[in-house]
C-alpha atoms as a PDB file:
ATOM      1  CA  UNK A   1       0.000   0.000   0.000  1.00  0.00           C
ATOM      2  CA  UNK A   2       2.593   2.690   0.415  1.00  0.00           C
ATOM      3  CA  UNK A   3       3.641   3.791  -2.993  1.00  0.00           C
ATOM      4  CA  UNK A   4       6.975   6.047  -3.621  1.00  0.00           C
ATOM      5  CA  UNK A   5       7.226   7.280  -7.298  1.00  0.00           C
ATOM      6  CA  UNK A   6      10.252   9.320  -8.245  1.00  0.00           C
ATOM      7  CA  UNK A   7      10.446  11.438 -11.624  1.00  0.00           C
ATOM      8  CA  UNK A   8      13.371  13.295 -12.395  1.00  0.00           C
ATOM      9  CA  UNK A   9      14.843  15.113 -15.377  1.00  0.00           C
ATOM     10  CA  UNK A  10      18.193  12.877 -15.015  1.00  0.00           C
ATOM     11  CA  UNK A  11      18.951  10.459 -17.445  1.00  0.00           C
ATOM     12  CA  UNK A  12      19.873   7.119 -16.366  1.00  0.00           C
ATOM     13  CA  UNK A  13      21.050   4.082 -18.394  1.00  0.00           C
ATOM     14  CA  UNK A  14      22.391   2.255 -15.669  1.00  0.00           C
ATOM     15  CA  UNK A  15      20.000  -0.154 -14.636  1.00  0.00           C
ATOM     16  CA  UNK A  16      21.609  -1.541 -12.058  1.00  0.00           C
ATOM     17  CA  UNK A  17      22.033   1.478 -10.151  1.00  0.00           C
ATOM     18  CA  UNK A  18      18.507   2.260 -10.508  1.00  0.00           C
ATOM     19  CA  UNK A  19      17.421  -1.308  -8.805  1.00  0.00           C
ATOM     20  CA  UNK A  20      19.573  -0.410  -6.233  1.00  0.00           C
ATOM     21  CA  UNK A  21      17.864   2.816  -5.830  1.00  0.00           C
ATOM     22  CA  UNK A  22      14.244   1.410  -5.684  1.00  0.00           C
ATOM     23  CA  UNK A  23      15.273  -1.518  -3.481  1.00  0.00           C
ATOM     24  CA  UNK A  24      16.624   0.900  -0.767  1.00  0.00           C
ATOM     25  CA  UNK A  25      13.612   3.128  -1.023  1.00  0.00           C
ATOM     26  CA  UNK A  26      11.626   0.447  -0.662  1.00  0.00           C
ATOM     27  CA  UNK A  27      13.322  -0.918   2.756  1.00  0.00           C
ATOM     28  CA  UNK A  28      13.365   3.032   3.631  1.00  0.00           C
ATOM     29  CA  UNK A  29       9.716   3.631   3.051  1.00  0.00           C
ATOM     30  CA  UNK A  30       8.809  -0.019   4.883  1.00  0.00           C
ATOM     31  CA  UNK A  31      10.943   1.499   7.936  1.00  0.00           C
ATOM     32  CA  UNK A  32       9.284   4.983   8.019  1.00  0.00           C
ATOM     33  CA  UNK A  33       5.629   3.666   7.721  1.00  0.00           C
ATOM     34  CA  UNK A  34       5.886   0.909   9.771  1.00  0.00           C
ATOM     35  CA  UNK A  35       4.104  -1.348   6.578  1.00  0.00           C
ATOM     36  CA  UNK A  36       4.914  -4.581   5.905  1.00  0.00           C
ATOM     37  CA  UNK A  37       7.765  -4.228   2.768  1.00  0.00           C
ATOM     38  CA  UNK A  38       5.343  -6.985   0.825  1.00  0.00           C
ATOM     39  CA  UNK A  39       3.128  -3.796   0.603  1.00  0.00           C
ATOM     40  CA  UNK A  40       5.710  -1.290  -0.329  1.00  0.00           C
ATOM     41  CA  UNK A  41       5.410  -0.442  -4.136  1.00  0.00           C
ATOM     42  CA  UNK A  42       8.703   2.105  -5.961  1.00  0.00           C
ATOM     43  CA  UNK A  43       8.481   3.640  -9.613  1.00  0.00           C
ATOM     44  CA  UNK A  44      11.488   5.462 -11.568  1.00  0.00           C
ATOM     45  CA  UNK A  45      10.630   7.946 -14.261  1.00  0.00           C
ATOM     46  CA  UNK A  46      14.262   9.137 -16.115  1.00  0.00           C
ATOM     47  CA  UNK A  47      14.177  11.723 -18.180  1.00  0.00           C
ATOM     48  CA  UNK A  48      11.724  13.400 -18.029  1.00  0.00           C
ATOM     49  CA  UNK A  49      11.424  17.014 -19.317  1.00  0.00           C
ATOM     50  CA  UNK A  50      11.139  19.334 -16.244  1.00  0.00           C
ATOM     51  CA  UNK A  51      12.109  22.903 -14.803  1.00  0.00           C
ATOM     52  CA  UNK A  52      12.256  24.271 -11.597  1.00  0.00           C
ATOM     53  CA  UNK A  53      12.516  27.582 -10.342  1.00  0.00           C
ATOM     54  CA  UNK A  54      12.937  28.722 -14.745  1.00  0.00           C
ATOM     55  CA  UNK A  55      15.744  26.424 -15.017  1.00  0.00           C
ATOM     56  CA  UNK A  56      16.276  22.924 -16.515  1.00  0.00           C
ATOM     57  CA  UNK A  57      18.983  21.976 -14.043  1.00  0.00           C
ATOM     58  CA  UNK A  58      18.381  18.214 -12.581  1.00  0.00           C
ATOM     59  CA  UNK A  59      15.517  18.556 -10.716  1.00  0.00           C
ATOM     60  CA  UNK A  60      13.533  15.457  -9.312  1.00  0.00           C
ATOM     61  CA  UNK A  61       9.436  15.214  -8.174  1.00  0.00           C
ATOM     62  CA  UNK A  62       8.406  12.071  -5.150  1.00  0.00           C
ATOM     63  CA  UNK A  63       5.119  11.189  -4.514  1.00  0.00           C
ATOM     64  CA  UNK A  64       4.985   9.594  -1.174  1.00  0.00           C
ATOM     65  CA  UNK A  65       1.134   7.631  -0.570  1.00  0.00           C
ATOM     66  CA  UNK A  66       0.311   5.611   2.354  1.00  0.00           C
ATOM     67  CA  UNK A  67      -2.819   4.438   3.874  1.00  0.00           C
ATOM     68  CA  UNK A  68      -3.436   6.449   7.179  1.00  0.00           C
ATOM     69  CA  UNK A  69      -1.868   9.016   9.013  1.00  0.00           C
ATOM     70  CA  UNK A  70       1.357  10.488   8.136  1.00  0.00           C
ATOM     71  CA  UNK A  71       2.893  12.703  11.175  1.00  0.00           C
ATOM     72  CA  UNK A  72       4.908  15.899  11.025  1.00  0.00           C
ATOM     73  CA  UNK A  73       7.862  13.939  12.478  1.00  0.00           C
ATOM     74  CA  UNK A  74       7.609  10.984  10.096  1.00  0.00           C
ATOM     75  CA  UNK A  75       7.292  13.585   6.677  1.00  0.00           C
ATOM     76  CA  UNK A  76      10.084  15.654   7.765  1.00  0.00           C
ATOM     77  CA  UNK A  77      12.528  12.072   8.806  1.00  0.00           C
ATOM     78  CA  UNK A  78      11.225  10.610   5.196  1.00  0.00           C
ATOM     79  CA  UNK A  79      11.788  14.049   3.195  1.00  0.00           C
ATOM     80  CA  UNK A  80      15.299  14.126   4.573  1.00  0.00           C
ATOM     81  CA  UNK A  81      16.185  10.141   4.188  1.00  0.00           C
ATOM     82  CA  UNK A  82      14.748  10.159   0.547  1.00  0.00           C
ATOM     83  CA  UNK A  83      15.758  13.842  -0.412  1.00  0.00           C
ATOM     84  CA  UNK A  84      19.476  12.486   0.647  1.00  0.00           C
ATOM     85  CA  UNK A  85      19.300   9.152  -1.341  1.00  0.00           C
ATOM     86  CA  UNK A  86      18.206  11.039  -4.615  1.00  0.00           C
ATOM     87  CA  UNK A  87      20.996  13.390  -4.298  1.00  0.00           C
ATOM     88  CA  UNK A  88      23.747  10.516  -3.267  1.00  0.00           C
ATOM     89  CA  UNK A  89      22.038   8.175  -6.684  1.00  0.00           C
ATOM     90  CA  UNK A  90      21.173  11.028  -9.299  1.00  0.00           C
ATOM     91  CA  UNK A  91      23.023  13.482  -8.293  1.00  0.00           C
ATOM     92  CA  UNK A  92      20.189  16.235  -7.965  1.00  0.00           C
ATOM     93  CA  UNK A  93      20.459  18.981  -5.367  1.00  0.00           C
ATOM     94  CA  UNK A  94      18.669  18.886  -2.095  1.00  0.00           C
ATOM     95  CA  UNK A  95      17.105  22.225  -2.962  1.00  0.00           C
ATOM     96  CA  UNK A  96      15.438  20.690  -6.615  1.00  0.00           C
ATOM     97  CA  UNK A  97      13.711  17.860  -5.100  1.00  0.00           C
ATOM     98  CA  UNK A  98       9.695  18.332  -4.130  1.00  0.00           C
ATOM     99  CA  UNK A  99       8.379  15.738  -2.095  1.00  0.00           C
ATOM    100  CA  UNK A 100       4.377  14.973  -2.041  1.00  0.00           C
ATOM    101  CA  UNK A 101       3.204  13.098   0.693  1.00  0.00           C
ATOM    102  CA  UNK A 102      -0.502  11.833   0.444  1.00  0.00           C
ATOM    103  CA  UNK A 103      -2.412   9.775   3.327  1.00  0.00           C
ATOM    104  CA  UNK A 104      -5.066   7.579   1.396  1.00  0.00           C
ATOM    105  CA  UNK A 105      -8.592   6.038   3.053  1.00  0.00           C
ATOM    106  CA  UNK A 106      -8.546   2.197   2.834  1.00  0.00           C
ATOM    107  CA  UNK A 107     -11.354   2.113   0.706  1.00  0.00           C
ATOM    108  CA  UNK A 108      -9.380   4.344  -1.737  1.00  0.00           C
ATOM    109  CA  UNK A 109      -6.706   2.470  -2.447  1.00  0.00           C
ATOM    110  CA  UNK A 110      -7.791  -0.945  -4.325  1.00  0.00           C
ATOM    111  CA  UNK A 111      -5.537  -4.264  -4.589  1.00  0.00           C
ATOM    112  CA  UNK A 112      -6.051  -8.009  -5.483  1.00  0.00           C
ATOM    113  CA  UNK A 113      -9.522  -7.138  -6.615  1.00  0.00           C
ATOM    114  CA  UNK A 114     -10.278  -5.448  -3.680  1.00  0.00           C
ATOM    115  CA  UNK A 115      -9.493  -2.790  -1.741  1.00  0.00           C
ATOM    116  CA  UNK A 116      -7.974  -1.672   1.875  1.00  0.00           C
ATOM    117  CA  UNK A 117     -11.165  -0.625   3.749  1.00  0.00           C
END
């Protein structure tokens, strides 16, 4: 049930690096949410064509969904963890990297032909 999704304007051919990138922010996100990792689902969009603040520099976009409640402690420990592990893999500043955090009702979020609530 918790989703990250990460798009960024960096170009990546290195596959391997990129698993390793999902597989830690999977682990990461399982850690922060306290959700079973079975649940945890990542996404990488390279490449794609984006500006921030006028410019075309690297500049990367997260979309963090759960089911329930997110806290103020637990956004600001995840925007720092993941914000960190973007810049260490792509190479994007801390300061070009928006993260969206969304809290989603059970019965909003569906799965094996059902849903959550």
């Amino acid at each position: 049930m918790p989703l990250i999704k990460v798009q960024t304007s960096v170009a990546t051919t290195d596959r391997a690096s990129i698993d390793t990138l999902l597989k830690s922010l999977s682990a990461s996100l399982a850690k922060h949410t306290g959700k079973p990792e079975s649940y945890v689902m990542t996404a990488f969009e390279p490449d794609v064509p984006m500006t921030f603040g006028g410019t075309t520099d690297p500049v990367c976009y997260i979309e963090i969904k759960s089911i329930g409640s997110m806290s103020s402690a637990q956004t600001k420990a995840m925007s720092q963890d993941f914000s960190e592990q973007i810049q260490t893999a792509l190479g994007v500043p801390l300061n070009r990297i928006y993260i969206e955090f969304s809290d989603a009702k059970g019965y909003m979020w569906g799965w094996n032909g059902s849903t959550f609530g």
